[in-house]
PDB file of N, CA and C in Angstrom:
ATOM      1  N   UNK A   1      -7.951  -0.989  25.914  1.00  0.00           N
ATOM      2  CA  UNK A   1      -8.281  -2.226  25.231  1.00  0.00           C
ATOM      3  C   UNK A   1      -9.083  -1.907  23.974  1.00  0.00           C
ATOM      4  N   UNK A   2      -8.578  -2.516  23.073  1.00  0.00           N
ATOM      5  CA  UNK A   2      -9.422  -2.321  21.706  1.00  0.00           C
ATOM      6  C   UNK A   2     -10.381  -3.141  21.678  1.00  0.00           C
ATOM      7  N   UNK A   3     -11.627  -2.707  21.172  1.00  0.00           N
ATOM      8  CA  UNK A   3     -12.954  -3.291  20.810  1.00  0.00           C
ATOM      9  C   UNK A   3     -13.219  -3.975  19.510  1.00  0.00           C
ATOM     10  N   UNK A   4     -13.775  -4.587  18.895  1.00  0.00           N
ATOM     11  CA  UNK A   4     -14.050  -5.407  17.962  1.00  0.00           C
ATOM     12  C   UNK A   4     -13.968  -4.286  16.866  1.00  0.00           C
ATOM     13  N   UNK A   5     -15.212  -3.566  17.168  1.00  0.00           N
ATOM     14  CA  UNK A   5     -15.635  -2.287  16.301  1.00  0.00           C
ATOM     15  C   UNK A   5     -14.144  -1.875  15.708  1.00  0.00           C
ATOM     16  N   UNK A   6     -12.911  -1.377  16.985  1.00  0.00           N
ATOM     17  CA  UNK A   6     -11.878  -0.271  16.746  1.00  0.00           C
ATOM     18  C   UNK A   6     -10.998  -1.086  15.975  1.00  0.00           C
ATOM     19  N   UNK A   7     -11.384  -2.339  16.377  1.00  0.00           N
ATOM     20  CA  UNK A   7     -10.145  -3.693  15.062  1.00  0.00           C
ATOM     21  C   UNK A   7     -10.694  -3.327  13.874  1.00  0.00           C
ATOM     22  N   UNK A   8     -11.492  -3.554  13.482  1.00  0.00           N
ATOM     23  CA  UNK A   8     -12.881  -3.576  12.336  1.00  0.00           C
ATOM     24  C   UNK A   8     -12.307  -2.239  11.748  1.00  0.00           C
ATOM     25  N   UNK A   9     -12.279  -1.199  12.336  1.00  0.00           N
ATOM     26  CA  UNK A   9     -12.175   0.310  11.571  1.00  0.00           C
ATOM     27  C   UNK A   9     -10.761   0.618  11.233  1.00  0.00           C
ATOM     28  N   UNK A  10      -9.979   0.323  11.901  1.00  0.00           N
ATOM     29  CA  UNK A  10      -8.254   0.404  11.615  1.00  0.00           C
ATOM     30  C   UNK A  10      -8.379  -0.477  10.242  1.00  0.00           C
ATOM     31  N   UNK A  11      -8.867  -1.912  10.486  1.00  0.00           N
ATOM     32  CA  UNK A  11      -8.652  -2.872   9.264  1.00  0.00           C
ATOM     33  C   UNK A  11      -9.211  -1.447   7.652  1.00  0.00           C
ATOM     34  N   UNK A  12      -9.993  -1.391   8.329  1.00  0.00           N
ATOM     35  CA  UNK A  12     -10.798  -0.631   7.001  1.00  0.00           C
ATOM     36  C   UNK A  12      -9.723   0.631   6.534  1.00  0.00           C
ATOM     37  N   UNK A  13      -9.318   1.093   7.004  1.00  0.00           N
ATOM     38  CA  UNK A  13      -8.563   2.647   7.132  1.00  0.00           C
ATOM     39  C   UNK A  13      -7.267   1.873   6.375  1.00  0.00           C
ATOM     40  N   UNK A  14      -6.543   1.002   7.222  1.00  0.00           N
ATOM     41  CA  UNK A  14      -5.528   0.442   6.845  1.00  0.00           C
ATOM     42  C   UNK A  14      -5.686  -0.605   5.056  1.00  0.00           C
ATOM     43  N   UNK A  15      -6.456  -0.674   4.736  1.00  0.00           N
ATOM     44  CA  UNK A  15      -6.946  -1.326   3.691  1.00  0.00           C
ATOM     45  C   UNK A  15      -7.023  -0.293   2.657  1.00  0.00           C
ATOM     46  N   UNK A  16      -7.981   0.869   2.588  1.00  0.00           N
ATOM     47  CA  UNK A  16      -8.031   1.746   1.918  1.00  0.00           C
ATOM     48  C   UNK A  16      -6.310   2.458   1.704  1.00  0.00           C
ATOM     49  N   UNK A  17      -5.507   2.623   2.496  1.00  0.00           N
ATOM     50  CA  UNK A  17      -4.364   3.309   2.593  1.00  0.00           C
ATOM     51  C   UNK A  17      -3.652   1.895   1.428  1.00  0.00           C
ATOM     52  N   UNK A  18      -3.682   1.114   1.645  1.00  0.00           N
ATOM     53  CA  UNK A  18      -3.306  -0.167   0.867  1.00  0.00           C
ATOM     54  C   UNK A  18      -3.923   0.196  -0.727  1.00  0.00           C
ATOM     55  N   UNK A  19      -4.753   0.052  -0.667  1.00  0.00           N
ATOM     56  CA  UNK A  19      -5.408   0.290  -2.119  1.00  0.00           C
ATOM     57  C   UNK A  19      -5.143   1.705  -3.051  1.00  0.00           C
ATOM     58  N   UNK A  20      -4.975   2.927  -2.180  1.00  0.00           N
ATOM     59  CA  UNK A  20      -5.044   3.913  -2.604  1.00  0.00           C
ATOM     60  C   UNK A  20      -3.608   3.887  -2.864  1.00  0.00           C
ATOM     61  N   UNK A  21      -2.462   3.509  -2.485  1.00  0.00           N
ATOM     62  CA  UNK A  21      -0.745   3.316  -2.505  1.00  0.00           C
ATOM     63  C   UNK A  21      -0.673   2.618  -3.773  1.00  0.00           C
ATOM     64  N   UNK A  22      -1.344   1.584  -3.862  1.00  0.00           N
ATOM     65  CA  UNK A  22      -1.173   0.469  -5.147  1.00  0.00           C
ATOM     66  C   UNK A  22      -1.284   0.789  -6.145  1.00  0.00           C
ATOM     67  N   UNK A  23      -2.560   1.439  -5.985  1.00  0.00           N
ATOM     68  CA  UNK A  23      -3.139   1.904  -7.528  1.00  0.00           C
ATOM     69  C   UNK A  23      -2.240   3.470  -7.735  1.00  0.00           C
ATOM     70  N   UNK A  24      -1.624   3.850  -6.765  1.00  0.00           N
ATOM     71  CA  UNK A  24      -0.860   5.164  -7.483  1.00  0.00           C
ATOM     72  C   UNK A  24       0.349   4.291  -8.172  1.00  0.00           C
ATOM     73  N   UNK A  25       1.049   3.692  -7.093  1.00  0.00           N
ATOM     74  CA  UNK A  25       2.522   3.271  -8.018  1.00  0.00           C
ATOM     75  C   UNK A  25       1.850   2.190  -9.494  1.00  0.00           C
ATOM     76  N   UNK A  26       0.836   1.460  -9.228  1.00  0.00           N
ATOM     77  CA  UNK A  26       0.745   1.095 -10.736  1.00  0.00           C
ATOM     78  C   UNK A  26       0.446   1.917 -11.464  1.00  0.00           C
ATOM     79  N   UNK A  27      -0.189   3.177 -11.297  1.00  0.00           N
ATOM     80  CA  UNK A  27      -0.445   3.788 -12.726  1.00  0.00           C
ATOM     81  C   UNK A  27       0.964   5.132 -12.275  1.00  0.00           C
ATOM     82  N   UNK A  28       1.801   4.601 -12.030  1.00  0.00           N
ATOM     83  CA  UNK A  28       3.093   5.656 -12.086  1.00  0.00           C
ATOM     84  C   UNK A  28       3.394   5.821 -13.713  1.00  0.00           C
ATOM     85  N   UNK A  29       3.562   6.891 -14.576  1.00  0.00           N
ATOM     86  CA  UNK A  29       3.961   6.813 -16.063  1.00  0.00           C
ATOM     87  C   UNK A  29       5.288   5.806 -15.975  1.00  0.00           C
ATOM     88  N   UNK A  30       5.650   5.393 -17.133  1.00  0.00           N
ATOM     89  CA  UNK A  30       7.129   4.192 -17.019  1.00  0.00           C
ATOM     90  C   UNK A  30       8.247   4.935 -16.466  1.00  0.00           C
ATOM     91  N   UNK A  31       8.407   6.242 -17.494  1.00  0.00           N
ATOM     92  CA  UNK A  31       9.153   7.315 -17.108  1.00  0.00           C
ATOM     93  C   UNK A  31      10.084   7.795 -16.057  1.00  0.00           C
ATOM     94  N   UNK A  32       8.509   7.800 -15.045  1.00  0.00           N
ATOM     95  CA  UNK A  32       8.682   8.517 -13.687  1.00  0.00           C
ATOM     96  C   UNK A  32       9.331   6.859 -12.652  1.00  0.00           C
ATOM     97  N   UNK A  33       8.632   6.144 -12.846  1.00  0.00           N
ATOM     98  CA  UNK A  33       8.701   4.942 -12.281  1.00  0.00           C
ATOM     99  C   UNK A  33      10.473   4.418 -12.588  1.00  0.00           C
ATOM    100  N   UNK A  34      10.945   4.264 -13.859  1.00  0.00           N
ATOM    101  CA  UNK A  34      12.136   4.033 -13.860  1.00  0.00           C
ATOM    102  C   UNK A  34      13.166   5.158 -12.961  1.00  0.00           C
ATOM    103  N   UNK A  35      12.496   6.286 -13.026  1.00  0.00           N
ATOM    104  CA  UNK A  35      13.420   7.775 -12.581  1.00  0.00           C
ATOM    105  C   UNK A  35      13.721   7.066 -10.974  1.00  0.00           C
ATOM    106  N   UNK A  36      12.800   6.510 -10.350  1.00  0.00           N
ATOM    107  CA  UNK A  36      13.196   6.848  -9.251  1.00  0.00           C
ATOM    108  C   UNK A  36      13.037   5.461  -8.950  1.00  0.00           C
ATOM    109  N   UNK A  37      13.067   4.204  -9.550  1.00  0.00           N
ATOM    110  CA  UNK A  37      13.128   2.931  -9.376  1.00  0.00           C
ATOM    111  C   UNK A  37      12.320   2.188  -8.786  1.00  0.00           C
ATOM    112  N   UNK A  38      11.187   2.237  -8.832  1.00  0.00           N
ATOM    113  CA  UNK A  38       9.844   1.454  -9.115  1.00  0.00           C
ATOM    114  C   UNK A  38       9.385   1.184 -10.055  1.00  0.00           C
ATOM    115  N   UNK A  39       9.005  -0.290  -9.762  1.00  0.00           N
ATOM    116  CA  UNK A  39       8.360  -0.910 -11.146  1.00  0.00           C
ATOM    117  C   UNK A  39       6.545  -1.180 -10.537  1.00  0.00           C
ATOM    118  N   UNK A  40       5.932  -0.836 -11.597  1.00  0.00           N
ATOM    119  CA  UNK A  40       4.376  -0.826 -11.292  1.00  0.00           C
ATOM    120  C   UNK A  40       4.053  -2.463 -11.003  1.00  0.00           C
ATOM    121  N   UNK A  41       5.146  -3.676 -11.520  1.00  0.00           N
ATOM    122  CA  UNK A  41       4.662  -4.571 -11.436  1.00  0.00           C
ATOM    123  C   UNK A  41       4.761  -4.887 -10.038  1.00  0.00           C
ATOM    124  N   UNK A  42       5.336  -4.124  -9.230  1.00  0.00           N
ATOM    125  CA  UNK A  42       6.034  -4.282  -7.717  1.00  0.00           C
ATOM    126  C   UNK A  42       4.598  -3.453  -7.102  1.00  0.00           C
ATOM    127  N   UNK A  43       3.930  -3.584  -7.216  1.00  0.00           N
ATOM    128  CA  UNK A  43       3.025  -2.022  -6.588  1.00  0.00           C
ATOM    129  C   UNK A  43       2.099  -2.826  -5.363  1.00  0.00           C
ATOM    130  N   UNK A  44       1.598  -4.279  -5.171  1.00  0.00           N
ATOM    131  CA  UNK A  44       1.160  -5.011  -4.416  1.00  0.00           C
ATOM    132  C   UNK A  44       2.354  -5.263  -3.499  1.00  0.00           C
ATOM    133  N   UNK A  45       3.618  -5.474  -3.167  1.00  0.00           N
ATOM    134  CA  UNK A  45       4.325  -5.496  -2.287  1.00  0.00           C
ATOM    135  C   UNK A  45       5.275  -4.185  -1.777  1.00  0.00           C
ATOM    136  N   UNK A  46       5.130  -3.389  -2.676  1.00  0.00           N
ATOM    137  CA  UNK A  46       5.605  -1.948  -1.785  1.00  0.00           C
ATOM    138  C   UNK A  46       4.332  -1.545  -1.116  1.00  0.00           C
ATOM    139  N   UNK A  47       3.165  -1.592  -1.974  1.00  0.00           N
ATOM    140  CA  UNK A  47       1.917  -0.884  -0.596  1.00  0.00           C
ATOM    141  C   UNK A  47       1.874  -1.493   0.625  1.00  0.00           C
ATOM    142  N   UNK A  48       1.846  -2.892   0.166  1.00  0.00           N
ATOM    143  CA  UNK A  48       1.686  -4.211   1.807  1.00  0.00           C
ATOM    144  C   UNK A  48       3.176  -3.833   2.515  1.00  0.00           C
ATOM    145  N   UNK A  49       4.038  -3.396   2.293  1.00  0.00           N
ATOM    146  CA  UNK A  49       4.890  -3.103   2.971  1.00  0.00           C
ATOM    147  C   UNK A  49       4.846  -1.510   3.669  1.00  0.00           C
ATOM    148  N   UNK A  50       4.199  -0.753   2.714  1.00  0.00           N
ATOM    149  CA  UNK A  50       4.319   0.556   3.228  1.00  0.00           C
ATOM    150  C   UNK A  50       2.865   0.557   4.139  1.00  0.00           C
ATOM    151  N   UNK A  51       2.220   0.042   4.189  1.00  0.00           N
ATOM    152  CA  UNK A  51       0.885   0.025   5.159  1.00  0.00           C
ATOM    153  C   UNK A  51       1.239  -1.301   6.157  1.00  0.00           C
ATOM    154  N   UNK A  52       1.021  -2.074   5.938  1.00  0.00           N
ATOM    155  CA  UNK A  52       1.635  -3.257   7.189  1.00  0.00           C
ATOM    156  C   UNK A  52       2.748  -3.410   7.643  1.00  0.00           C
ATOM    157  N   UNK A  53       3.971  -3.060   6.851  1.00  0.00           N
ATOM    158  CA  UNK A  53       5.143  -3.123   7.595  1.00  0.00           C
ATOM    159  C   UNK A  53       5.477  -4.614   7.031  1.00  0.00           C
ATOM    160  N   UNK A  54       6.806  -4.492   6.786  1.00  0.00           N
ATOM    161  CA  UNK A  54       8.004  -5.747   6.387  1.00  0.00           C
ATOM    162  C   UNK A  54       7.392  -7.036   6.536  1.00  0.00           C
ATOM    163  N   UNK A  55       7.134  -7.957   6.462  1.00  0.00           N
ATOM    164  CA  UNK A  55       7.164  -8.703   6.570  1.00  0.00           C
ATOM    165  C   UNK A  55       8.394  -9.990   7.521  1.00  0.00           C
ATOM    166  N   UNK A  56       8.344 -10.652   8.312  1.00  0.00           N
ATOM    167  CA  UNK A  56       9.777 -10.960   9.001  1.00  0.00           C
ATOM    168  C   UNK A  56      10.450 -12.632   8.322  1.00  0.00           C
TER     169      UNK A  56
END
């Protein structure tokens, strides 16, 4: 059974992994970003997807 605390610390872990994803694909050069088809303006819903998972 998870504890308040172990909700609390995943949230945090899982948040940082969110933030640290975002801010890479937005500052991707245009370059690199077109090369492999990401757009930086997309960078809030590929992280929330790559840390939380799809949405249904």
């Amino acid at each position: 059974m998870l504890t308040v605390f172990d909700m609390l610390k995943t949230a945090a872990v899982n948040y940082a992994r969110y933030r640290a994803t975002r801010d890479e694909i937005a500052n991707l050069p245009a370059d690199i970003a077109l090369d492999i088809g990401v757009f930086p303006a997309d960078a809030e819903r590929i992280a929330r997807e790559a840390v939380y998972g799809k949405a249904a």
